[in-house]
C-alpha atoms as a PDB file:
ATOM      1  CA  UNK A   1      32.015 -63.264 -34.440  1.00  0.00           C
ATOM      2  CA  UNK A   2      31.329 -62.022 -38.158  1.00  0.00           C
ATOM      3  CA  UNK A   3      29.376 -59.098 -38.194  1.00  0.00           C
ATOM      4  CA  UNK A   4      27.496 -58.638 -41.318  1.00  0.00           C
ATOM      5  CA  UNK A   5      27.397 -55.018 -42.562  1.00  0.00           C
ATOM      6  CA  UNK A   6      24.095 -53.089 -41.722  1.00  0.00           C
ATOM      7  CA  UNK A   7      21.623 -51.639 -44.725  1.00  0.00           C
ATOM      8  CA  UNK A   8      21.858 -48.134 -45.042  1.00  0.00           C
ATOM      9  CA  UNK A   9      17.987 -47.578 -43.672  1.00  0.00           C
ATOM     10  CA  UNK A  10      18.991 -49.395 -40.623  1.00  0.00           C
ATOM     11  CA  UNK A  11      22.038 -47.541 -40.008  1.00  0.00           C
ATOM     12  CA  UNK A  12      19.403 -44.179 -40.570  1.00  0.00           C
ATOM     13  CA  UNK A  13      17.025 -45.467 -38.017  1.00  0.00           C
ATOM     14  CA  UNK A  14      19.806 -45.957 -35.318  1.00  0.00           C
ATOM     15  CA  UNK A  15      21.372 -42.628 -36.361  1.00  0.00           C
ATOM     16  CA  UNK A  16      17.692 -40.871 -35.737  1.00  0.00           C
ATOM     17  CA  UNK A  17      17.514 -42.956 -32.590  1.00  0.00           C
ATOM     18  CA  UNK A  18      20.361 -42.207 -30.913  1.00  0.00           C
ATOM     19  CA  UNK A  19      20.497 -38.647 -32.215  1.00  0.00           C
ATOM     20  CA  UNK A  20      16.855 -38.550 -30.546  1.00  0.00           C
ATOM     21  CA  UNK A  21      17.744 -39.738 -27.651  1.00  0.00           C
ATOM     22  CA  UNK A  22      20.368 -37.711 -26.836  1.00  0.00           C
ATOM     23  CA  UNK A  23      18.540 -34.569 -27.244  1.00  0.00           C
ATOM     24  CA  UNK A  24      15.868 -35.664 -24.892  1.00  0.00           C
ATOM     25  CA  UNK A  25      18.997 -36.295 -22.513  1.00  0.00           C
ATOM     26  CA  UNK A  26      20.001 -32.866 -23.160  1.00  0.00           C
ATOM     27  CA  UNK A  27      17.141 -31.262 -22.876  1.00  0.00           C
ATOM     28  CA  UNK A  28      16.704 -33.101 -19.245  1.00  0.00           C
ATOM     29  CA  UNK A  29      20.101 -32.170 -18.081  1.00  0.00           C
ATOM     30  CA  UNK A  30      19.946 -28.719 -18.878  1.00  0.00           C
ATOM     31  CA  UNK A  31      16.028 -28.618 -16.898  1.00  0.00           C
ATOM     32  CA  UNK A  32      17.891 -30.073 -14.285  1.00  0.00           C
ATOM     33  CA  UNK A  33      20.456 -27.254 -14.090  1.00  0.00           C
ATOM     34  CA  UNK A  34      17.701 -24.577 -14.958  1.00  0.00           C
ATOM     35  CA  UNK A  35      14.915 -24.797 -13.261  1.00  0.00           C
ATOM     36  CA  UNK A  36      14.420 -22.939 -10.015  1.00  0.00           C
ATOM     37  CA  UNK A  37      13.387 -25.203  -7.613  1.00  0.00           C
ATOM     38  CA  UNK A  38      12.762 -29.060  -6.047  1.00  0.00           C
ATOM     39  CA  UNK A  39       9.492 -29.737  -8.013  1.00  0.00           C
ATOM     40  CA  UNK A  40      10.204 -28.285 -11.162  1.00  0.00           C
ATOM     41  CA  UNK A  41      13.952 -29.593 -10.991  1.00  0.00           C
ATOM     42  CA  UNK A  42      12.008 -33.336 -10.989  1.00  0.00           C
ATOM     43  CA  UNK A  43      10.613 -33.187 -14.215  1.00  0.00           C
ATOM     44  CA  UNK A  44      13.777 -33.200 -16.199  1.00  0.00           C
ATOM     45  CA  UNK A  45      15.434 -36.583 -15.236  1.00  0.00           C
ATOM     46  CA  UNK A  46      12.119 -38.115 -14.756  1.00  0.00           C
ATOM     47  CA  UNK A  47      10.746 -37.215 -17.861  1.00  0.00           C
ATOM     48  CA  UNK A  48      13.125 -36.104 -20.789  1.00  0.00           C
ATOM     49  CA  UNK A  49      15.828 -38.503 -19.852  1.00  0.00           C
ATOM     50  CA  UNK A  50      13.568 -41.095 -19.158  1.00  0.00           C
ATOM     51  CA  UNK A  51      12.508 -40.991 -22.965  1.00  0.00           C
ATOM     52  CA  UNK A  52      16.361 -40.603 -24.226  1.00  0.00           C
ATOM     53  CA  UNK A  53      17.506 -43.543 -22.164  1.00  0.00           C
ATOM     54  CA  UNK A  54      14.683 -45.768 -23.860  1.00  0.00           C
ATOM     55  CA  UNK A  55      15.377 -44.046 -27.495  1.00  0.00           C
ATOM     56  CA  UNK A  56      18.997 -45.635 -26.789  1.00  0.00           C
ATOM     57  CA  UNK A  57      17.999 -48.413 -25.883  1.00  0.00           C
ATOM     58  CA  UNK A  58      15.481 -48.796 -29.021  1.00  0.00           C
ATOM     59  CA  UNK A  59      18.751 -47.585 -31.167  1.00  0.00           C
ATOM     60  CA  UNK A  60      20.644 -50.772 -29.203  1.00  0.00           C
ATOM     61  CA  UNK A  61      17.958 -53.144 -29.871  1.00  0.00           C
ATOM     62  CA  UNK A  62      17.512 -52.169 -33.498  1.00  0.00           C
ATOM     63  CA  UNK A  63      21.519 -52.209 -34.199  1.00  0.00           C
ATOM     64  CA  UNK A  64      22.175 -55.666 -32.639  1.00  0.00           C
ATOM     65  CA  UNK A  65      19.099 -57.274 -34.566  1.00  0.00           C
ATOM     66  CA  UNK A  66      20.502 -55.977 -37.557  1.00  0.00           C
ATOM     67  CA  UNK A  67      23.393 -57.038 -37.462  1.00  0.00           C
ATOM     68  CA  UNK A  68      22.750 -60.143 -37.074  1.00  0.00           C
ATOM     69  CA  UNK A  69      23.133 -60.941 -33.230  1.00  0.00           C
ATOM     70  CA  UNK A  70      19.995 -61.897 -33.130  1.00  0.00           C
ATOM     71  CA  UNK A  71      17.448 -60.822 -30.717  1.00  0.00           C
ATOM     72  CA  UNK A  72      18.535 -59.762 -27.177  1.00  0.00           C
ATOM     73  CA  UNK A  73      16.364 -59.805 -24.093  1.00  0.00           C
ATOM     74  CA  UNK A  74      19.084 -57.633 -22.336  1.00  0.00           C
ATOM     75  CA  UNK A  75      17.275 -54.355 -23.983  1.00  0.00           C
ATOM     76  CA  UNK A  76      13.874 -55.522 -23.410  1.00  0.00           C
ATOM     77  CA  UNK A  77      15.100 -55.861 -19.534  1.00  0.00           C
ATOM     78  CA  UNK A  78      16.730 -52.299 -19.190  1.00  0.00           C
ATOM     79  CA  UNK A  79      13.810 -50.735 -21.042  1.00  0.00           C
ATOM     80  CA  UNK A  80      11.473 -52.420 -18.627  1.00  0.00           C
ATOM     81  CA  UNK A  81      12.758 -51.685 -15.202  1.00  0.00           C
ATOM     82  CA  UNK A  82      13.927 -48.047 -17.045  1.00  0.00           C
ATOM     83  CA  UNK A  83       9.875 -47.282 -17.090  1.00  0.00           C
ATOM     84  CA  UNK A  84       9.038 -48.961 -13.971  1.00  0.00           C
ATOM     85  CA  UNK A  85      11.399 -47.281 -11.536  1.00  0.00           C
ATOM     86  CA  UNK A  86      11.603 -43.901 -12.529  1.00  0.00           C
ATOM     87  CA  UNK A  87       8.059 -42.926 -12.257  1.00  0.00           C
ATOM     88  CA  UNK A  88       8.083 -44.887  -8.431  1.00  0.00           C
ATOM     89  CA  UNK A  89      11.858 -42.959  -7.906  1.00  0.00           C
ATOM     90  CA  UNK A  90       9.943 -40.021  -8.896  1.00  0.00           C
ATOM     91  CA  UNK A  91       6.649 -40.348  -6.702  1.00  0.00           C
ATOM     92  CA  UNK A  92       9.355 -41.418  -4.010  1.00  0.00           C
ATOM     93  CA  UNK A  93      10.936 -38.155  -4.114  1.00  0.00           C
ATOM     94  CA  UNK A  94       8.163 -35.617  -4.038  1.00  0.00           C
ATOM     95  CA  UNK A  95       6.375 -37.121  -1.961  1.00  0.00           C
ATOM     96  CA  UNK A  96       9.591 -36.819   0.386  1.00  0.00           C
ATOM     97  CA  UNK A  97      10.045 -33.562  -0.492  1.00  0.00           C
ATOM     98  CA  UNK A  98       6.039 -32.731   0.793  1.00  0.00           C
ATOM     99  CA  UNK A  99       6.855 -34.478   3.706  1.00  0.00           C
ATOM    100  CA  UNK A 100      10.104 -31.937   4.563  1.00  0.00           C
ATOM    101  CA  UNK A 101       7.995 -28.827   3.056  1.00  0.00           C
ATOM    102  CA  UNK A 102      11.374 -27.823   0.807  1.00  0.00           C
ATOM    103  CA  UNK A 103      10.928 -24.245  -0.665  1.00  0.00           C
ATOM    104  CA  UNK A 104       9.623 -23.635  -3.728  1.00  0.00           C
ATOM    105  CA  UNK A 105       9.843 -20.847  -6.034  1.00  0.00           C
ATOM    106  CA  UNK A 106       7.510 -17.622  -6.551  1.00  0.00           C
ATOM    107  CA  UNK A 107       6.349 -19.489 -10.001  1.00  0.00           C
ATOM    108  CA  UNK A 108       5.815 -22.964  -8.692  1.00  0.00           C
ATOM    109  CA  UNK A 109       1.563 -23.696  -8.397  1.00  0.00           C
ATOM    110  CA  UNK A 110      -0.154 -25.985  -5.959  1.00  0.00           C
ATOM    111  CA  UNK A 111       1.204 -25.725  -2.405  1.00  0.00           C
ATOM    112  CA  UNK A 112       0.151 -28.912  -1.220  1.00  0.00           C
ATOM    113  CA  UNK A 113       1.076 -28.362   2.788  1.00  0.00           C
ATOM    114  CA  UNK A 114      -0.601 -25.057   2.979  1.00  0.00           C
ATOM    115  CA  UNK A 115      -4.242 -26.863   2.024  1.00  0.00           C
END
């Protein structure tokens, strides 16, 4: 396998990609740890990650077309199921989480079970 050497625009756009995506990654690991309770804990994988996974992915997809691997439906795939399934996981989990009435903190609006 030769590997031809990437332009220096398309080594920029998977530096700003991946550099992206890993501070949305951050960002949803440290909500994880931070937040106070159930609900609010849900937002950071769902949503920050969620983004940084698929700026990775992009970053992937961008690098292996560049250099000259042609282009792979592998990226496409994980991208795909990567949006699909973690809004469902998501849903999944609060709704779970309604259903066993887990406590919430002081700051946390909308108390669905007391309605």
């Amino acid at each position: 396998m030769s590997a031809q050497p990437m332009a220096l625009w398309q080594e920029i756009i998977v530096s700003l990609l991946l550099i992206l995506g890993s501070l949305f990654v951050l960002i949803g690991a440290f909500g994880l740890y931070r937040l106070p309770d159930f609900f609010m804990r849900l937002h950071g994988p769902t949503k920050a990650t969620t983004l940084g996974v698929g700026s990775m992915v992009v970053a992937s997809l961008v690098y292996f077309c560049a250099v000259g691997d042609g282009l792979s439906l592998h990226e496409l795939l994980i991208s795909l199921f990567l949006f699909i399934s973690a809004p469902v996981s998501a849903y999944m989990l609060a709704k779970a989480a309604v259903q066993q009435r887990l406590p919430l903190a002081p700051k946390t609006r909308g108390k669905p079970w007391e309605q």
